[in-house]
Protein backbone atom coordinates (compact mmCIF):
# COMPACT_ATOMS: atom_id res chain seq x y z
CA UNK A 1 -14.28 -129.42 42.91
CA UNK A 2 -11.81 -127.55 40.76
CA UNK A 3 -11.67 -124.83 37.56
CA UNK A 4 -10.62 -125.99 34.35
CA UNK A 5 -10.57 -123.08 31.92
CA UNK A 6 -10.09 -124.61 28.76
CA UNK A 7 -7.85 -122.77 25.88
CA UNK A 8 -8.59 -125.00 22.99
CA UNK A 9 -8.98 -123.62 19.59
CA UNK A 10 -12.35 -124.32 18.25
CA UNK A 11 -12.32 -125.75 14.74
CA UNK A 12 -14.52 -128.41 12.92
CA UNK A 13 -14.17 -130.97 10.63
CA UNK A 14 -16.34 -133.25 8.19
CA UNK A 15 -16.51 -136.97 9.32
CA UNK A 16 -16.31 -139.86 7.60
CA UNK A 17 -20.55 -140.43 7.21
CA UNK A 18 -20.93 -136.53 6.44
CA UNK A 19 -20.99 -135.26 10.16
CA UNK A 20 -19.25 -131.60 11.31
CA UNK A 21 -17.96 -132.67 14.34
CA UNK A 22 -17.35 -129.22 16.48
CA UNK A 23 -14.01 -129.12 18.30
CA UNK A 24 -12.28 -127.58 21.18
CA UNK A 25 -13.64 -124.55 23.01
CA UNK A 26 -16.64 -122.28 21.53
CA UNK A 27 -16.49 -119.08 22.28
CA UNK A 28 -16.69 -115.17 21.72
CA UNK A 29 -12.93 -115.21 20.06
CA UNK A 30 -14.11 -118.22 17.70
CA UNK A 31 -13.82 -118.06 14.18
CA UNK A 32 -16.91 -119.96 12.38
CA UNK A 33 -15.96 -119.02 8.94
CA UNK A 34 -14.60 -122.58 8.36
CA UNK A 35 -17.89 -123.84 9.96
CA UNK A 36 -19.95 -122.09 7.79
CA UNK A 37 -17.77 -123.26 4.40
CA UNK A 38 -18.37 -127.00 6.00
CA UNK A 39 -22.33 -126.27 5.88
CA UNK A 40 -22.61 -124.97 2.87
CA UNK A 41 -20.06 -128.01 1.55
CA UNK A 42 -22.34 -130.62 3.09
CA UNK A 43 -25.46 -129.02 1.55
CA UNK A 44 -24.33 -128.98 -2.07
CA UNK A 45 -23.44 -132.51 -1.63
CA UNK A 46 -26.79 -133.16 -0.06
CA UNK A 47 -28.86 -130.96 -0.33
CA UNK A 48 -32.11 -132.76 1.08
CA UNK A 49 -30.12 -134.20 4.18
CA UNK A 50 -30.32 -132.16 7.46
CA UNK A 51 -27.13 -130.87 8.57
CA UNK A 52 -25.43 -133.29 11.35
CA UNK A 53 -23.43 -131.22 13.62
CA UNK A 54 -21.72 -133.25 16.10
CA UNK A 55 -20.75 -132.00 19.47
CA UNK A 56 -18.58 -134.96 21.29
CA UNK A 57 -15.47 -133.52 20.40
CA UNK A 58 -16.55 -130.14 21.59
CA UNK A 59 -14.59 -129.51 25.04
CA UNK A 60 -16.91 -126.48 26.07
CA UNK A 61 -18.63 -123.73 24.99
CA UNK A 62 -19.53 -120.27 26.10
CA UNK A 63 -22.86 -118.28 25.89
CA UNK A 64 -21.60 -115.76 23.47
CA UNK A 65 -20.20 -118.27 21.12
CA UNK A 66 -23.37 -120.68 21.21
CA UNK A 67 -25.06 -117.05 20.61
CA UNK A 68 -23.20 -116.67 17.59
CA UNK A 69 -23.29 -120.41 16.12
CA UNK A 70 -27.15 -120.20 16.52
CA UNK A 71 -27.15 -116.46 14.56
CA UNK A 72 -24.77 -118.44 12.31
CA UNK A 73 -27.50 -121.41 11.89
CA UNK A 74 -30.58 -118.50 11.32
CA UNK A 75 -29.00 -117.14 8.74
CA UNK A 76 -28.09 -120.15 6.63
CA UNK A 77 -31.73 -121.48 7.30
CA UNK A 78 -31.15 -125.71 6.99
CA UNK A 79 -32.35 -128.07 8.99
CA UNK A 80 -30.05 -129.76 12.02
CA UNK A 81 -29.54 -132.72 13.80
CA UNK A 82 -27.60 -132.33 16.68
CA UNK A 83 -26.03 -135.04 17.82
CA UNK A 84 -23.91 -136.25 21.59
CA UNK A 85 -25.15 -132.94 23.14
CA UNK A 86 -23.46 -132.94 26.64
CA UNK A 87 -26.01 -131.72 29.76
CA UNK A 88 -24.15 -128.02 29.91
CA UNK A 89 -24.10 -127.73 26.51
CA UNK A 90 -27.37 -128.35 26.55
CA UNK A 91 -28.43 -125.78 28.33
CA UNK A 92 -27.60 -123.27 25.82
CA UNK A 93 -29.40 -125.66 23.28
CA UNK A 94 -32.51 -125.31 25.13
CA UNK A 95 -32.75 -121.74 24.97
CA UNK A 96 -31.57 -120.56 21.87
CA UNK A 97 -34.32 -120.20 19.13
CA UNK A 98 -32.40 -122.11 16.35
CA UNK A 99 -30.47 -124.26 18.17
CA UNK A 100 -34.25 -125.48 19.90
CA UNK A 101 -35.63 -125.90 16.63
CA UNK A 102 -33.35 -128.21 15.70
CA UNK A 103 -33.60 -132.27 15.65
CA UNK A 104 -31.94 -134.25 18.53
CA UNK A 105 -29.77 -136.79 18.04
CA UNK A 106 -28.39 -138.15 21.39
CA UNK A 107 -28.50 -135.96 24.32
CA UNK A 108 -27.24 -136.06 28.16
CA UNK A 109 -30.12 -135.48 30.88
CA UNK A 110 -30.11 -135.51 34.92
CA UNK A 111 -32.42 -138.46 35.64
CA UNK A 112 -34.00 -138.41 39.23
CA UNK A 113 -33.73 -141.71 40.82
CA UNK A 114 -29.52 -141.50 40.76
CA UNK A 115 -27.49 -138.70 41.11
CA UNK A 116 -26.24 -139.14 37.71
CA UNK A 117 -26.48 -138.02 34.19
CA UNK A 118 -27.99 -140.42 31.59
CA UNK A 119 -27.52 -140.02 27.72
CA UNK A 120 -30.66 -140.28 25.75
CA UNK A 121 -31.31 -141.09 21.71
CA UNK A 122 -34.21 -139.23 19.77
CA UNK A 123 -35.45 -143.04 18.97
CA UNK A 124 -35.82 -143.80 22.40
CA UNK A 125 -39.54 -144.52 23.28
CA UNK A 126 -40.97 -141.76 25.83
CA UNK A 127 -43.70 -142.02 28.38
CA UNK A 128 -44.99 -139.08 30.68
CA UNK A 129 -45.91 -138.79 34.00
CA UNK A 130 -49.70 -139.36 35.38
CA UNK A 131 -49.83 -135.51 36.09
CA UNK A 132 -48.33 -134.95 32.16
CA UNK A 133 -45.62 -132.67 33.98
CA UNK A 134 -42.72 -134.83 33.41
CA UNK A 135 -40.92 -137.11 30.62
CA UNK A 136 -39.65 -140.65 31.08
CA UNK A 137 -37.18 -142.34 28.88
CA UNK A 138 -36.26 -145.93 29.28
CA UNK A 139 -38.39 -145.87 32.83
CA UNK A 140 -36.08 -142.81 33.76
CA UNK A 141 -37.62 -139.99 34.68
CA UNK A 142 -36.13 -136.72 33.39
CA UNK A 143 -35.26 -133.44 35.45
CA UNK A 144 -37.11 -130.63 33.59
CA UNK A 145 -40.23 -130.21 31.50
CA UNK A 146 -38.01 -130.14 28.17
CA UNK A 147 -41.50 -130.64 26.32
CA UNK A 148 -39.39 -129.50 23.40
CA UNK A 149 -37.35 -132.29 23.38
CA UNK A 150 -40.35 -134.93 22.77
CA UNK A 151 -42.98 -132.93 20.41
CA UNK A 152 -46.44 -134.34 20.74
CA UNK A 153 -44.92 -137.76 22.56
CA UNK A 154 -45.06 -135.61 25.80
CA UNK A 155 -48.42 -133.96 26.84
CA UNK A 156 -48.64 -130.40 26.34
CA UNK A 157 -48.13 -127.99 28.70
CA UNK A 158 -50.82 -126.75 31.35
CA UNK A 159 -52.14 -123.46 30.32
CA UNK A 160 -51.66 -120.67 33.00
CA UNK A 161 -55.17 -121.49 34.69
CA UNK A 162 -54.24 -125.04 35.20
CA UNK A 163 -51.01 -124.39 36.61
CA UNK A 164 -50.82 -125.54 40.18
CA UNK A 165 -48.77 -124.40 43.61
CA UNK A 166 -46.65 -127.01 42.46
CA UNK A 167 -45.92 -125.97 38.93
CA UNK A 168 -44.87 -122.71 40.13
CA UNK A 169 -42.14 -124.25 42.70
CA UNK A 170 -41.19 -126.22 40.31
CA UNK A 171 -41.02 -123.69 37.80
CA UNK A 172 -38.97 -121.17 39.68
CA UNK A 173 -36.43 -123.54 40.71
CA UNK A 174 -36.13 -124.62 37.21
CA UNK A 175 -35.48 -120.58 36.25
CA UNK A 176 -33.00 -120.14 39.31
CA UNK A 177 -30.63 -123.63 38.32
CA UNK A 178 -30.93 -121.97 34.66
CA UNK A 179 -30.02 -118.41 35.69
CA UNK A 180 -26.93 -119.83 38.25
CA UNK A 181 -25.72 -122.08 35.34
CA UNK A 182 -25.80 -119.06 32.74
CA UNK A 183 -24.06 -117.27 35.84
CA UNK A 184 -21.47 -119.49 36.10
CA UNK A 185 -21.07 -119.59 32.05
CA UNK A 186 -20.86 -115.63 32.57
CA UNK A 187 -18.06 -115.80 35.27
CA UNK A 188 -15.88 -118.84 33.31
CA UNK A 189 -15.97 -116.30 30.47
CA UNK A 190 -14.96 -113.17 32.29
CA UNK A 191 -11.73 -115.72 33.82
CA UNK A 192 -11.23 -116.57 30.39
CA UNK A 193 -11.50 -113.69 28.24
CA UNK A 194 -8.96 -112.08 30.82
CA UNK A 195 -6.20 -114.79 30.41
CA UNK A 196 -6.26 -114.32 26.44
CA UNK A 197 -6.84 -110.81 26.52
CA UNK A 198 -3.87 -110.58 29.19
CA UNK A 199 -1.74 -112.92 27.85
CA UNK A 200 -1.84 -111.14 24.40
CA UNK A 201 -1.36 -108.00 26.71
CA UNK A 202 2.08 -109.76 28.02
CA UNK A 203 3.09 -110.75 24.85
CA UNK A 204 2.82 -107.09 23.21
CA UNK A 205 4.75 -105.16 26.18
CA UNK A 206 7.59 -108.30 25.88
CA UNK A 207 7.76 -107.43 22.30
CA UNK A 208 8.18 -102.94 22.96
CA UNK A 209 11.33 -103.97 25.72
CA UNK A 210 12.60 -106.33 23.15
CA UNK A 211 12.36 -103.10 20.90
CA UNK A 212 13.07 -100.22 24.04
CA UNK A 213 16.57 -102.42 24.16
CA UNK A 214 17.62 -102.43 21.03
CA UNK A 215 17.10 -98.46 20.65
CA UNK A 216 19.01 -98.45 23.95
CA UNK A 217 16.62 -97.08 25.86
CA UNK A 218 17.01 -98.85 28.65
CA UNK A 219 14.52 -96.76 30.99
CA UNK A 220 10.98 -97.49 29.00
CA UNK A 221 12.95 -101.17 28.05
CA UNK A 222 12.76 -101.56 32.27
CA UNK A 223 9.50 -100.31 32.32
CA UNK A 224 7.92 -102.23 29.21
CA UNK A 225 8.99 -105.96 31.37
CA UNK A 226 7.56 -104.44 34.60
CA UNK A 227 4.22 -103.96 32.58
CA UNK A 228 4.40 -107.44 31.05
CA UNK A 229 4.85 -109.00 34.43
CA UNK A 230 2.20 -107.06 35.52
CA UNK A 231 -0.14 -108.76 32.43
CA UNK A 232 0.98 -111.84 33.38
CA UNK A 233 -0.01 -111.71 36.96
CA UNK A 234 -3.04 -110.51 35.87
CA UNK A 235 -3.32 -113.72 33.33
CA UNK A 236 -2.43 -115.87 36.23
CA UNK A 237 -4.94 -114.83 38.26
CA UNK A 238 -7.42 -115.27 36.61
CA UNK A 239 -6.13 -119.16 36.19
CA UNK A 240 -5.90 -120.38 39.61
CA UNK A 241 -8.86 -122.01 40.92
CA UNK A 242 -7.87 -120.16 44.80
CA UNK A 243 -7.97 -116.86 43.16
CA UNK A 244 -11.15 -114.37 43.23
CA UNK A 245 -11.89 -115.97 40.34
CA UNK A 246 -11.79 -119.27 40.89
CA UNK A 247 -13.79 -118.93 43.74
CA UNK A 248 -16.35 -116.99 41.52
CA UNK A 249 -16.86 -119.91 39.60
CA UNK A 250 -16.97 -122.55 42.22
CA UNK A 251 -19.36 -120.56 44.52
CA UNK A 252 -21.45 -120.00 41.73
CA UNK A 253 -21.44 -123.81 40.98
CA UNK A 254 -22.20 -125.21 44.16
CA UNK A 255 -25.62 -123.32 43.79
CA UNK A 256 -26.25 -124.64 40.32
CA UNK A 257 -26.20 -127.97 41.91
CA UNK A 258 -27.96 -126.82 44.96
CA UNK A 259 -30.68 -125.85 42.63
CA UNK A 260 -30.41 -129.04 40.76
CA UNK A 261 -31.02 -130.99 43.87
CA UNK A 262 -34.45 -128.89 45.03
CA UNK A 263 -35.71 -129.89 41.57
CA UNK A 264 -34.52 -133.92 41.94
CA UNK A 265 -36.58 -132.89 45.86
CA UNK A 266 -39.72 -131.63 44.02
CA UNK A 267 -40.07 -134.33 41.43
CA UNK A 268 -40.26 -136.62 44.90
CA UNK A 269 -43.03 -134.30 46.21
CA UNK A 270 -45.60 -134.56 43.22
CA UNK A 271 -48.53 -135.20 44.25
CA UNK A 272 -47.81 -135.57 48.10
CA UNK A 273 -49.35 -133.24 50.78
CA UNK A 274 -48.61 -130.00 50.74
CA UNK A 275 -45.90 -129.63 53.69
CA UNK A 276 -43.86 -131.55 51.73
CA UNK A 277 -43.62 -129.35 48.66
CA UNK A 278 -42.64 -126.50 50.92
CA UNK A 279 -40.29 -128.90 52.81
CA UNK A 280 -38.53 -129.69 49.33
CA UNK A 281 -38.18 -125.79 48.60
CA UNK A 282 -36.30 -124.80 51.99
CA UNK A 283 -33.12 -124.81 50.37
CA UNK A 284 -33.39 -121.77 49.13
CA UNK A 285 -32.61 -120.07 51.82
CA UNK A 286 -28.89 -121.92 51.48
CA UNK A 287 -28.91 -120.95 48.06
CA UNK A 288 -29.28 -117.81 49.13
CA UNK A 289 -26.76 -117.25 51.98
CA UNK A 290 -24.37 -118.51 49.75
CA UNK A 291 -25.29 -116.12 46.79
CA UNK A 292 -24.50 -113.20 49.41
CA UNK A 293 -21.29 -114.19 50.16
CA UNK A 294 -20.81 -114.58 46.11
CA UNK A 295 -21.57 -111.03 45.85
CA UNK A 296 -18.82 -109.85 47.78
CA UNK A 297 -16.11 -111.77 45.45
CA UNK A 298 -17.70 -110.34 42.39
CA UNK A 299 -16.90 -106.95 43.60
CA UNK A 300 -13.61 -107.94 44.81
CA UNK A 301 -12.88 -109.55 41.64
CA UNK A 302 -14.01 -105.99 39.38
CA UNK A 303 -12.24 -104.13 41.96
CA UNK A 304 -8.65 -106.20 41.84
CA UNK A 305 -8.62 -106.26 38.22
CA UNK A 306 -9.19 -103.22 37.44
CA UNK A 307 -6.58 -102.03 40.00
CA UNK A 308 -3.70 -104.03 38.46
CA UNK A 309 -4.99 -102.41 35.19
CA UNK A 310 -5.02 -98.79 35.41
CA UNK A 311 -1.49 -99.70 37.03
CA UNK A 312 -0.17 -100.34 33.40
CA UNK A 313 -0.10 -97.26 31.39
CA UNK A 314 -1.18 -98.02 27.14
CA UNK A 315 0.80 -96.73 24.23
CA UNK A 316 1.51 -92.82 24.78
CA UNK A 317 5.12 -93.61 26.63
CA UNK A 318 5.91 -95.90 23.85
CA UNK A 319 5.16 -93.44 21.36
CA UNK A 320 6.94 -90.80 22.79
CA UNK A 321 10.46 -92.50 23.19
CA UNK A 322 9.43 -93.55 19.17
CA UNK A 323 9.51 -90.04 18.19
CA UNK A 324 12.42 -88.67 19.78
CA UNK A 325 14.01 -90.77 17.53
CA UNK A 326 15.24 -89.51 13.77
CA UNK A 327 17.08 -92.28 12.10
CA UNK A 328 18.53 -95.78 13.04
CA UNK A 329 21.14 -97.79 11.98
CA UNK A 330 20.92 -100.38 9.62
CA UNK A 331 21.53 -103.38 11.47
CA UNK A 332 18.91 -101.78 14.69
CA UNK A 333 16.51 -101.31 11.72
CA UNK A 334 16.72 -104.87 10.81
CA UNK A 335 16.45 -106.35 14.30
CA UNK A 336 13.67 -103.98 15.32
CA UNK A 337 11.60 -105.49 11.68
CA UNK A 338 12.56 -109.22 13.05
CA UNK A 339 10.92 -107.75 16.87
CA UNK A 340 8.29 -106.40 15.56
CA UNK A 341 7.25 -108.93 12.97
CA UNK A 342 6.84 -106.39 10.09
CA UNK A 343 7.37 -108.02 7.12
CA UNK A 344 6.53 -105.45 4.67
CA UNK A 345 9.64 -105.51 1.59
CA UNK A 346 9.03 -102.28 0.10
CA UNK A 347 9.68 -100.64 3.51
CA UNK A 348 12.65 -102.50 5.05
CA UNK A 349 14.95 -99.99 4.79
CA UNK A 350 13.02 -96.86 5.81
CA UNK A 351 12.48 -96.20 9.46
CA UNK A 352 9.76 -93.39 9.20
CA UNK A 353 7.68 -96.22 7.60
CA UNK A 354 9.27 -98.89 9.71
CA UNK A 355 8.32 -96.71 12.97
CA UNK A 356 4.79 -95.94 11.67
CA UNK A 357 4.41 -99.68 11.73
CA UNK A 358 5.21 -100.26 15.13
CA UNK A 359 2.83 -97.14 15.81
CA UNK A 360 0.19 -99.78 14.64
CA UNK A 361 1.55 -102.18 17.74
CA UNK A 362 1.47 -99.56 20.05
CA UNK A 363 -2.52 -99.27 19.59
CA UNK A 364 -3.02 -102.84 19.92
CA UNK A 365 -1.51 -102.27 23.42
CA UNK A 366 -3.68 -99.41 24.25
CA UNK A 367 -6.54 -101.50 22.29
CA UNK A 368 -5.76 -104.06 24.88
CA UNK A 369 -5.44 -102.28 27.88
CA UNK A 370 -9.48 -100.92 26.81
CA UNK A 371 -10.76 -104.36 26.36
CA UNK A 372 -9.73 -105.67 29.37
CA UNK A 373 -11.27 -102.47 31.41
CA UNK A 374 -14.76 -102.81 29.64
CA UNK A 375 -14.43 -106.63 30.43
CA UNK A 376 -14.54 -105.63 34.21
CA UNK A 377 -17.70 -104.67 33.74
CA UNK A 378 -19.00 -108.15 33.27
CA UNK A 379 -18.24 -108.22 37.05
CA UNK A 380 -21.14 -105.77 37.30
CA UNK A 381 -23.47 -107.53 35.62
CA UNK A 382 -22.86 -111.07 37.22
CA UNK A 383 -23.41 -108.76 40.22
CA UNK A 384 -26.70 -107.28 39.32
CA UNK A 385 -27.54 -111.42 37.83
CA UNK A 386 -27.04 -112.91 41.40
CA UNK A 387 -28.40 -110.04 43.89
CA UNK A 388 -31.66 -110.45 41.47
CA UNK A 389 -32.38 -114.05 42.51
CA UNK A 390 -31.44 -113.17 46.23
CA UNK A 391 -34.08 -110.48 46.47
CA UNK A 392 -36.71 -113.16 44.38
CA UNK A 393 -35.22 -115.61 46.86
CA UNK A 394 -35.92 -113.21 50.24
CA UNK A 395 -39.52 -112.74 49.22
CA UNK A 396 -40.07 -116.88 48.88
CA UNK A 397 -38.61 -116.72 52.44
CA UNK A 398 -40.63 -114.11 53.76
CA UNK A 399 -43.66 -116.02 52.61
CA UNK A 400 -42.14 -119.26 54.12
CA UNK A 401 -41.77 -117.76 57.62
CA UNK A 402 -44.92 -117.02 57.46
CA UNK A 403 -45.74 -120.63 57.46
CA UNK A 404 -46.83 -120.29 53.39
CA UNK A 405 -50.43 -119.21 54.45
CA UNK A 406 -52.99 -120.28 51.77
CA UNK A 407 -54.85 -117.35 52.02
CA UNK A 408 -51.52 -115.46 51.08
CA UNK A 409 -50.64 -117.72 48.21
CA UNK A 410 -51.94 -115.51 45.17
CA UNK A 411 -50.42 -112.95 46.26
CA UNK A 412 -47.13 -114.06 46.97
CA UNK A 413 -46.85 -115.53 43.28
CA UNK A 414 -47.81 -112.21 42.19
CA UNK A 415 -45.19 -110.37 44.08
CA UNK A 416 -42.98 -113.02 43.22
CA UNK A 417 -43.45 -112.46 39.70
CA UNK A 418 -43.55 -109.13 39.54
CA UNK A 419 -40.21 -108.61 41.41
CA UNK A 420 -38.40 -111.26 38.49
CA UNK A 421 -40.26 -109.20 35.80
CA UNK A 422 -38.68 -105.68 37.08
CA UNK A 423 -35.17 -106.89 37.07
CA UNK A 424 -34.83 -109.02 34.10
CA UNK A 425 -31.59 -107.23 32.61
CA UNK A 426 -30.23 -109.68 30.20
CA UNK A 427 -31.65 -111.39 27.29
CA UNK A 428 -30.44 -114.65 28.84
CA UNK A 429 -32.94 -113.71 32.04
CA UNK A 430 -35.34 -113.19 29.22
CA UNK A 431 -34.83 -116.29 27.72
CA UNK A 432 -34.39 -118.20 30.73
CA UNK A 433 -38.16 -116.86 31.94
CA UNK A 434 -39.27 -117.44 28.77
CA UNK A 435 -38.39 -121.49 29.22
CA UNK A 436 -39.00 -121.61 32.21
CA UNK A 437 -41.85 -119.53 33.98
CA UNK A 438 -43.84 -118.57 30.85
CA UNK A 439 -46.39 -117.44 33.49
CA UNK A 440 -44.10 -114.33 34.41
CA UNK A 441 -44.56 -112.39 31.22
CA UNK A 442 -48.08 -114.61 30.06
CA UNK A 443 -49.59 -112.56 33.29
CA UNK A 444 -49.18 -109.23 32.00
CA UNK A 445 -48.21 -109.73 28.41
CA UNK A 446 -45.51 -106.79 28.45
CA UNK A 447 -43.24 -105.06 25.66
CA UNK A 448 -40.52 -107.73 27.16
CA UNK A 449 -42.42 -111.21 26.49
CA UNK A 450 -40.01 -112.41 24.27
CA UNK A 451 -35.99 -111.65 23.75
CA UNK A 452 -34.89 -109.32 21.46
CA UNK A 453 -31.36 -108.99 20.41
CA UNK A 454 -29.27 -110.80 22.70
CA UNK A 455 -26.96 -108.66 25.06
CA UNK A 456 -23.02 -109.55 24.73
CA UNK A 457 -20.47 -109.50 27.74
C-alpha cells in the first residue's frame, strides 16, 4: 500500500454532448470560478436540462473542496446529474446536502459477495433485502443502506422503535468506516496543503537570496538558501510515504478497510443467531489498537512540523537588510525587478517604490510561514477525530467482555450513544451521525441534530 498525493490542477471543461467533466485534484486551493461560468453557460443553452457534471476525469478530491463545490451548487440552485462517481468520491457525495440531492448517473459501490468494487447505473433495476435493510443491484448486494441512492425502489428506513441489535452494529460500523475515511481525507490534506504551502515557502526565500546577492549581502543571501532548504525538507516530508506522514495516512487506511470488512462480516450475519453478530463485530478491538498507535504519529507529526517551522524566521530580517539600504545602481535595480517579478513601468527606475514592492514579498513569506503553523493544528484535530472513536470503541469492548449481556443491552446503546453525542467536534462527525446513526441525535433531539456551517481545516 503506498501514498499518492496528487498535485493536479483542477479545471473543467464542456464535453462534446453538454457534460462538465471535472478534472484533476479538488481541493481547498481550487478555483471554481471557471466551473461556475461552465454552469451558467450550459443553462442558458438549456435551460430545462439538469446540469451533467462528470467526475471520471477527476483524479481526487478533498473534503474542503467537495465542501465548497456543493456551497457552489446551493447557491446556483439547478438540478444535477452526477455522473462516473468513484466509491471515495462518493463518500463526500453521500453526505453533503446538495451534492445528495442530486440525480445519479453511474456510481462505484463495495458489493459483498467479492472483495471488489462494482459500478452501478441509475437505470439499473433494484431489489431489497427480505429484512428491507439492504439494496441489491444486478443480484449484488450493496455495502451500506444508501436508501438515498434508490428513492422509493428501496424500502424505507425502520423508525427508531423498529431498529434492532443488529441495526445498531451495523449502524455504528457504518459511522466508524465513514469517520476513518473522512480521517484519512483530513490527514491527505494536511500532507498536501504542507507541500504547496512549503513549496511556495521554498520558492519565496530562493527568490530574497537571489535578491540578498545581488545587494551583496552575502550574510542574509546565506541565510535566505538555508531557510529554503529548510522549506523544502519540510515539502519533502510531507511527500514520502515512510515519513510521519505517510504513515498517518496509511495507518489511518488500513482501518478504513478494517471497518469496511466488519460491515461485508455483518451483512453475512443478518438474520443468524445472535453470537454471530457479536462474532462479526470483534474487530473492533483491532481497529482500535491500531487507532492508538495512530495517535502517537499524529502528535509526532504536529510536533516535527512545527519544529522545522519556528526554525525559519518570516520577513523582519529581510526587511531590515531592505532598509539599510538608500539607493542602488541602475543595473542592481534592474536585476532585482527581473528577481522579484515586479513588472510595474511607471516605477522601474525608482528604488523607494521598487523596495516597497518587494516589502509586499516579504509578507507573503511571513504570510506563509503563518499558514503553515495554523495548518499544524489540523494535527490536533485528526487527534481529537481518532481518540473519539477509541473511547466509543473501549465502551463496545467493555460491554463485549462482559459477554454482551442482554439484560445490559439498553444500556450499553445508551452509553454508547451518549459518549458519540458529547464529542462530536466537526461538522463532518455531524454529518457522518446524521447518515449514519440517525438514532444518536433522534434519542434526545438536541440543539446539534443537524450540521450547521461546516468547520474548515
Amino acid at each position: 500500500m503506498t501514498v499518492h498525493l496528487q498535485q493536479q490542477r483542477y479545471s473543467a471543461v464542456i464535453g462534446s454532448e453538454g457534460q462538465i467533466f471535472l478534472r484533476g485534484v479538488l481541493d481547498e486551493s481550487s478555483d471554481l470560478k471557471q466551473t461556475v461560468e461552465l454552469i451558467k453557460e450550459r443553462h442558458a443553452i438549456a435551460p430545462a436540462d439538469p446540469i451533467q457534471l462528470d467526475f471520471s476525469h477527476l483524479v481526487s478530491g478533498s473534503w474542503n473542496g467537495f465542501l465548497a463545490l456543493d456551497k457552489l451548487l446551493a447557491e446556483l440552485k439547478l438540478t444535477y446529474v452526477l455522473r462516473h462517481v468513484t466509491f471515495d468520491l462518493f463518500r463526500y457525495v453521500a453526505l453533503l446536502p446538495t451534492l445528495r440531492k442530486a440525480q445519479l448517473g453511474e456510481i462505484e459501490l463495495v458489493v459483498v459477495a467479492e472483495d471488489r468494487k462494482v459500478h452501478i447505473k441509475g437505470t439499473e433495476s433494484v431489489s431489497v433485502t427480505p429484512s428491507g435493510r439492504f439494496a441489491s443491484v444486478g443480484g449484488q448486494q450493496i455495502v451500506g443502506r444508501h436508501s438515498f441512492i434508490f428513492g422509493d425502489r428501496l424500502a424505507c428506513p425502520r423508525s427508531a422503535h423498529e431498529r434492532t441489535e443488529f441495526d445498531m452494529w451495523y449502524d455504528y460500523i457504518s459511522f466508524a468506516a465513514i469517520t476513518l475515511a473522512l480521517s484519512e481525507d483530513l490527514a491527505r490534506s494536511i500532507a498536501m496543503s504542507v507541500i504547496r504551502l512549503a513549496s511556495e515557502l521554498a520558492a519565496e526565500y530562493k527568490a530574497q537570496s537571489l535578491a540578498m546577492g545581488i545587494l551583496q549581502n552575502v550574510e542574509q543571501s546565506v541565510w535566505a538558501r538555508e531557510a529554503e532548504d529548510e522549506a523544502k525538507i519540510l515539502a519533502g516530508r510531507a511527500r514520502d510515504s515512510e515519513s510521519v506522514y505517510g504513515q498517518i495516512i496509511l495507518g489511518i487506511k488500513k482501518n478504513v478497510l478494517l471497518a469496511e470488512s466488519i460491515q461485508k462480516a455483518l451483512h453475512a450475519a443478518e438474520g443468524q443467531p445472535r453470537a454471530v453478530l457479536l462474532n462479526a463485530v470483534q474487530n473492533v478491538r483491532t481497529i482500535r489498537q491500531e487507532l492508538q498507535n495512530i495517535v502517537q504519529q499524529i502528535e509526532n507529526g504536529g510536533t516535527e512540523t512545527f519544529a522545522l517551522l519556528i526554525s525559519v524566521p518570516g520577513k523582519k530580517r529581510f526587511d531590515e537588510a531592505y532598509h539599510k539600504i538608500n539607493a542602488v545602481s541602475p543595473d542592481m535595480l534592474t536585476a532585482l525587478r527581473e528577481t522579484m517579478d515586479i513588472l510595474d513601468p511607471l516605477t522601474e527606475d525608482d528604488w523607494n517604490a521598487t523596495r516597497d514592492a518587494i516589502f509586499e514579498r516579504t509578507k507573503d513569506v511571513e504570510q506563509l510561514v503563518s499558514n503553515l503553523i495554523v495548518l499544524t493544528q489540523g494535527f490536533d484535530l485528526l487527534r481529537q477525530i481518532i481518540e473519539h472513536l477509541i473511547n466509543e470503541i473501549e465502551v463496545i469492548e467493555a460491554y463485549l467482555d462482559k459477554g454482551a449481556p442482554d439484560s445490559e443491552w439498553t444500556s450499553f446503546r445508551k452509553d454508547l450513544h451518549e459518549r458519540i453525542r458529547r464529542k462530536l467536534v466537526t461538522d463532518q462527525e455531524k454529518l457522518s451521525v446524521d447518515a449514519s446513526i440517525p438514532d444518536v441525535m433522534n434519542d434526545h433531539g438536541e440543539e446539534a441534530r443537524k450540521p450547521g456551517e461546516v468547520l474548515l481545516f
